[in-house]
Protein backbone atom coordinates (compact mmCIF):
# COMPACT_ATOMS: atom_id res chain seq x y z
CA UNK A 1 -10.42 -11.31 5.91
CA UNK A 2 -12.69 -11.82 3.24
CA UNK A 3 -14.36 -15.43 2.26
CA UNK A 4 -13.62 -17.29 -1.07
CA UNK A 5 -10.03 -18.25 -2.15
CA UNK A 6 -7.73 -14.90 -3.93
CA UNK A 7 -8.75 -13.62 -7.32
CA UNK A 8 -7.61 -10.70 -9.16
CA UNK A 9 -9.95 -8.71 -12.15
CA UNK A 10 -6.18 -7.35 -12.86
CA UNK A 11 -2.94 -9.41 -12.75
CA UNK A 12 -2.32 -11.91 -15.11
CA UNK A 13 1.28 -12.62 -14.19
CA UNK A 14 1.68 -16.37 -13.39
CA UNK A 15 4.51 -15.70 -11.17
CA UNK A 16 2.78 -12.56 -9.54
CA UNK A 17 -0.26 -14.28 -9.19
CA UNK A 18 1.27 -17.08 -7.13
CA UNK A 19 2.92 -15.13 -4.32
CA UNK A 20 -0.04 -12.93 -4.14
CA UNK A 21 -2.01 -16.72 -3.46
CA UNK A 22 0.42 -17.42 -0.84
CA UNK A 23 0.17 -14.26 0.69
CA UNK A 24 -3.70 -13.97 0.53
CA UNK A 25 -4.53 -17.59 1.51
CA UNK A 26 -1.98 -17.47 4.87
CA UNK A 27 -4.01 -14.81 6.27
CA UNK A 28 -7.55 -15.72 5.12
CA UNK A 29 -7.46 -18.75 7.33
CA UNK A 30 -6.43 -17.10 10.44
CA UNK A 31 -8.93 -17.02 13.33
CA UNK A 32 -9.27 -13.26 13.63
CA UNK A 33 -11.87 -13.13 16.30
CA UNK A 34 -9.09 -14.98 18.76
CA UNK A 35 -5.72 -13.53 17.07
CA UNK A 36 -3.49 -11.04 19.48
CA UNK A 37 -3.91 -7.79 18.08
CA UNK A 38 -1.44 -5.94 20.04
CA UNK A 39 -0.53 -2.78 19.09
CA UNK A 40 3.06 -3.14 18.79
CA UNK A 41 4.25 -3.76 15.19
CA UNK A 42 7.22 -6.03 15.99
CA UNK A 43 4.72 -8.71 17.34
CA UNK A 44 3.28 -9.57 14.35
CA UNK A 45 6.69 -10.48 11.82
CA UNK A 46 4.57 -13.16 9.88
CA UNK A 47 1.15 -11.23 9.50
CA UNK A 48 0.88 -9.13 6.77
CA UNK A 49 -2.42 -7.36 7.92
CA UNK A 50 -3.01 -7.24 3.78
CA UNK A 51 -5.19 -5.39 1.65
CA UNK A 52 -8.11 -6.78 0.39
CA UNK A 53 -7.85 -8.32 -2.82
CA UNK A 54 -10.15 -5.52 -4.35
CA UNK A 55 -8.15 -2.47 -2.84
CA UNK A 56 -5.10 -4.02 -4.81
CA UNK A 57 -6.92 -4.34 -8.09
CA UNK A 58 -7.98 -0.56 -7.55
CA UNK A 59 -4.73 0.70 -6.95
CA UNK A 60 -3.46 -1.35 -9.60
CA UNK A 61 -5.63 0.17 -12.08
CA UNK A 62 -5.09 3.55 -10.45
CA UNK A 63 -1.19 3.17 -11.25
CA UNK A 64 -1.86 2.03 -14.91
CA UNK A 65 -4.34 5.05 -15.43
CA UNK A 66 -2.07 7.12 -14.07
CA UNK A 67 0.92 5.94 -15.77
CA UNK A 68 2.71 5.92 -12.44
CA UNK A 69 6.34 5.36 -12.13
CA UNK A 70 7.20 6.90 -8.87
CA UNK A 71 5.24 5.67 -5.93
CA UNK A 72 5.64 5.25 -2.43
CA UNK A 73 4.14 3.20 -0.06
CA UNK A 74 3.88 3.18 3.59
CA UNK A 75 4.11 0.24 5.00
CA UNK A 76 5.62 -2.43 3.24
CA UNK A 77 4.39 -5.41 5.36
CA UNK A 78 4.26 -8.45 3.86
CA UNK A 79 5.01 -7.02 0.58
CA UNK A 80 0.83 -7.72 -0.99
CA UNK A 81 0.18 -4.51 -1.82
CA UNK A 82 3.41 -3.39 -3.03
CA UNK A 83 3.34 -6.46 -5.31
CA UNK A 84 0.02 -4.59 -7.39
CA UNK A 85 1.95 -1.62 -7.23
CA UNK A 86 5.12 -2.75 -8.66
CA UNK A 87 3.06 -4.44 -11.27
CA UNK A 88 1.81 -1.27 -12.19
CA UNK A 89 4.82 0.18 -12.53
CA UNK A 90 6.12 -2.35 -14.33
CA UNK A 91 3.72 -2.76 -16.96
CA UNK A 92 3.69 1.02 -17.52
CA UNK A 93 6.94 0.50 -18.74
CA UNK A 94 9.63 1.11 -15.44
CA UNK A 95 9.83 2.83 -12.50
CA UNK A 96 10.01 2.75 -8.86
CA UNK A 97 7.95 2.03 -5.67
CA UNK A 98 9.55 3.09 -2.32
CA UNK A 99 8.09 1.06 0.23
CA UNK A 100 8.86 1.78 3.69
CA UNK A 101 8.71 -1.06 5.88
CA UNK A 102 9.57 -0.59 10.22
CA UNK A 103 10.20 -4.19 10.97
CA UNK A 104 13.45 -5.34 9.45
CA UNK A 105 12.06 -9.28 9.42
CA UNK A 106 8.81 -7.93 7.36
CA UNK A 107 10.71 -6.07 4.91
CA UNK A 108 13.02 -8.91 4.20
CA UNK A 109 9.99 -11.29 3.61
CA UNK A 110 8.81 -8.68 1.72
CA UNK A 111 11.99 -8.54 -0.48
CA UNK A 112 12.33 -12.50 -1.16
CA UNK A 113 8.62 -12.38 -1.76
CA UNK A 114 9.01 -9.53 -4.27
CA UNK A 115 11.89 -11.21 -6.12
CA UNK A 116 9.77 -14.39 -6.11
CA UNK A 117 7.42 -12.70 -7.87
CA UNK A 118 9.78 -11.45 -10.56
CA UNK A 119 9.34 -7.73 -9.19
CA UNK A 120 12.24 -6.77 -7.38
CA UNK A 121 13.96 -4.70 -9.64
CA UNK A 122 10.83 -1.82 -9.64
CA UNK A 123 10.98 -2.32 -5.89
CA UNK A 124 13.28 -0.03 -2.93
CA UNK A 125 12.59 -1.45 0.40
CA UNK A 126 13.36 1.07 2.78
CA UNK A 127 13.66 -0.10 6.72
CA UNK A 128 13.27 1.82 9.71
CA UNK A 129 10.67 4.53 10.64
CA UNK A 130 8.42 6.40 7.61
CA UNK A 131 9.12 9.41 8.27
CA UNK A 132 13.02 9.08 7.98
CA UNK A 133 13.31 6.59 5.37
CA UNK A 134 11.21 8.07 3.39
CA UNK A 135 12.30 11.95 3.49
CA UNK A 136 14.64 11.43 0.13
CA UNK A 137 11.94 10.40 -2.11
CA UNK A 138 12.18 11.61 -5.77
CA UNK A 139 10.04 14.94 -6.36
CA UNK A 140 6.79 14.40 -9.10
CA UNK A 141 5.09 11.23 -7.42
CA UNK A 142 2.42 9.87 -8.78
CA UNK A 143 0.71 7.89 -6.58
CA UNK A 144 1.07 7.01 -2.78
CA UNK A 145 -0.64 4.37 -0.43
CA UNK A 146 -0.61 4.81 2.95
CA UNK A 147 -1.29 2.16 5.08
CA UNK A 148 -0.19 1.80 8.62
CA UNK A 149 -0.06 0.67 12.00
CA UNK A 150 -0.46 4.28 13.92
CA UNK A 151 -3.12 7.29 12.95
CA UNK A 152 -0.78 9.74 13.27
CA UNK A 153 2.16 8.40 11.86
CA UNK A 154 -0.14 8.28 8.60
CA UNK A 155 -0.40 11.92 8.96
CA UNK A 156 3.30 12.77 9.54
CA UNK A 157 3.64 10.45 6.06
CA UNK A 158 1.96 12.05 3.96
CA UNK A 159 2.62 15.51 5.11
CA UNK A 160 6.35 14.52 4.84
CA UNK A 161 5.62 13.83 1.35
CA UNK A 162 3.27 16.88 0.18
CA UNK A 163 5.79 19.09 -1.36
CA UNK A 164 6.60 16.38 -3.68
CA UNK A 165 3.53 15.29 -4.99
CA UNK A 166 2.95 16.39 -8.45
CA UNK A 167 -0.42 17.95 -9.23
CA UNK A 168 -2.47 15.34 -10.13
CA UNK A 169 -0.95 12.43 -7.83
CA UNK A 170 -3.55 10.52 -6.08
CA UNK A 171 -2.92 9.32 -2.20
CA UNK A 172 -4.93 6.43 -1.29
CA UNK A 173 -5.71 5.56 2.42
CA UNK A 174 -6.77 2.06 3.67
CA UNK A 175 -7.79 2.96 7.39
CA UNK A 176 -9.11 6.34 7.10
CA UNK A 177 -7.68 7.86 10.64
CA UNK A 178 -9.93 10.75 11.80
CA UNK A 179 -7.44 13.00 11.28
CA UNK A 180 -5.87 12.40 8.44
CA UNK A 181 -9.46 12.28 6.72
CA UNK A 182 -9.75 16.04 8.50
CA UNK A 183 -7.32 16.99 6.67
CA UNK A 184 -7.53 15.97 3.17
CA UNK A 185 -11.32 16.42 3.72
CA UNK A 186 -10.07 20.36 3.47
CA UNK A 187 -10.13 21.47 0.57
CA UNK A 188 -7.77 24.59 2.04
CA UNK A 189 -4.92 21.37 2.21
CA UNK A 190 -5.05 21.13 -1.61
CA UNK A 191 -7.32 17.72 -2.00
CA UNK A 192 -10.22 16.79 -3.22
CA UNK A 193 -11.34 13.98 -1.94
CA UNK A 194 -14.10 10.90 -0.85
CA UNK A 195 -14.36 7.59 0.03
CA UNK A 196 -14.24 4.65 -2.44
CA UNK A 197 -16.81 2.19 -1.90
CA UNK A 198 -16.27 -1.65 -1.69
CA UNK A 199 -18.48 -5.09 -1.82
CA UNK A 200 -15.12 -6.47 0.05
CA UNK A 201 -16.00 -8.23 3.62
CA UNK A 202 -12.41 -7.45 4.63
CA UNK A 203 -12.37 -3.86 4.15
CA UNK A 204 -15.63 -1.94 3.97
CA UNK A 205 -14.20 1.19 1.98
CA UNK A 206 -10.54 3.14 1.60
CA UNK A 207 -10.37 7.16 0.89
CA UNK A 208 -8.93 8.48 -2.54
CA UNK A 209 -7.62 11.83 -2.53
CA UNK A 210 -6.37 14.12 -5.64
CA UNK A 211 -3.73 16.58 -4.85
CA UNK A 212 -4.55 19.79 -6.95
């Protein structure tokens, strides 16, 4: 986790800007180097394994440039990132992030969080596995984040969600599997895409794809 306490260059929301505190300061003070990183999701119901504060200021500003107002995020966690995104969404006037979230505890701190925050109403919180949950998504998205626990689950999610990306949508990746970067790396997939660069000490870069 990066130094220094949270900061945004984006959200002004008092109320938004409070959970997004909580969030970022419960997890900044945790002792990576000795923390349990086990692999299995349903250990970890009270870490939110976040975003760095910069990644959600860049999607942020990737919704409002967009003018997003269907998005879909995978996975929920915590709820920090989808609390950018739904602020997106909000201030471009309505719409809907579909976050799908495995661990039923997660995505109900993720919903309290979210209505906290004044943001529950732009918010569907779907629980159980990605690739089911998330298979009756609206058609024209806008913008997806993909963000989870297993490299090719990440794959499976955003194949699962091709055919309804609009031309234009942008998918952004925060762990940049090997082969999921293979494969929007291809330009034969119907991406174009790089890596985005960041100062951040918690994240060192995320990949930004367009689909054509």
């Amino acid at each position: 986790m990066a130094d220094g306490p949270f900061t945004s260059a984006m959200i002004t929301d008092p109320a938004v800007l409070e959970v997004m505190t909580e969030l970022y300061e419960r997890e900044r003070v945790i002792d990576w180097s000795s923390y349990d990183h086990s692999p299995d999701p349903f250990d970890h119901t009270a870490t939110g394994f976040s975003i760095a504060p910069q990644q959600g200021d860049q999607l942020y500003l990737l919704a409002r440039h967009g003018r997003a107002r269907t998005v879909v995020e995978f996975a929920t966690s915590l709820g920090f990132s989808t609390l950018f995104l739904a602020a997106a969404v909000r201030d471009n006037g309505g719409g809907t992030v579909y976050t799908a979230e495995l661990v039923p505890e997660k995505a109900a701190q993720a919903q309290r969080n979210l209505e906290r925050a004044g943001l529950g109403e732009y918010v569907r919180v779907l629980v159980g596995d990605a690739r089911e949950t998330l298979a009756d998504v609206p058609e024209e998205i806008d913008l997806v984040l993909i963000d989870g626990w297993v490299p090719d689950v990440s794959l499976d999610v955003l194949r699962l969600l091709e055919p309804k990306l609009r031309s234009g949508a942008v998918v952004f990746n925060d762990n940049q599997e090997p082969g999921y970067l293979a494969h929007v790396r291809d330009a034969a997939n119907g991406y174009r895409s790089m890596a985005l660069l960041s100062d951040s000490g918690y994240k060192p870069r995320s990949e930004v794809s367009v689909r054509l």
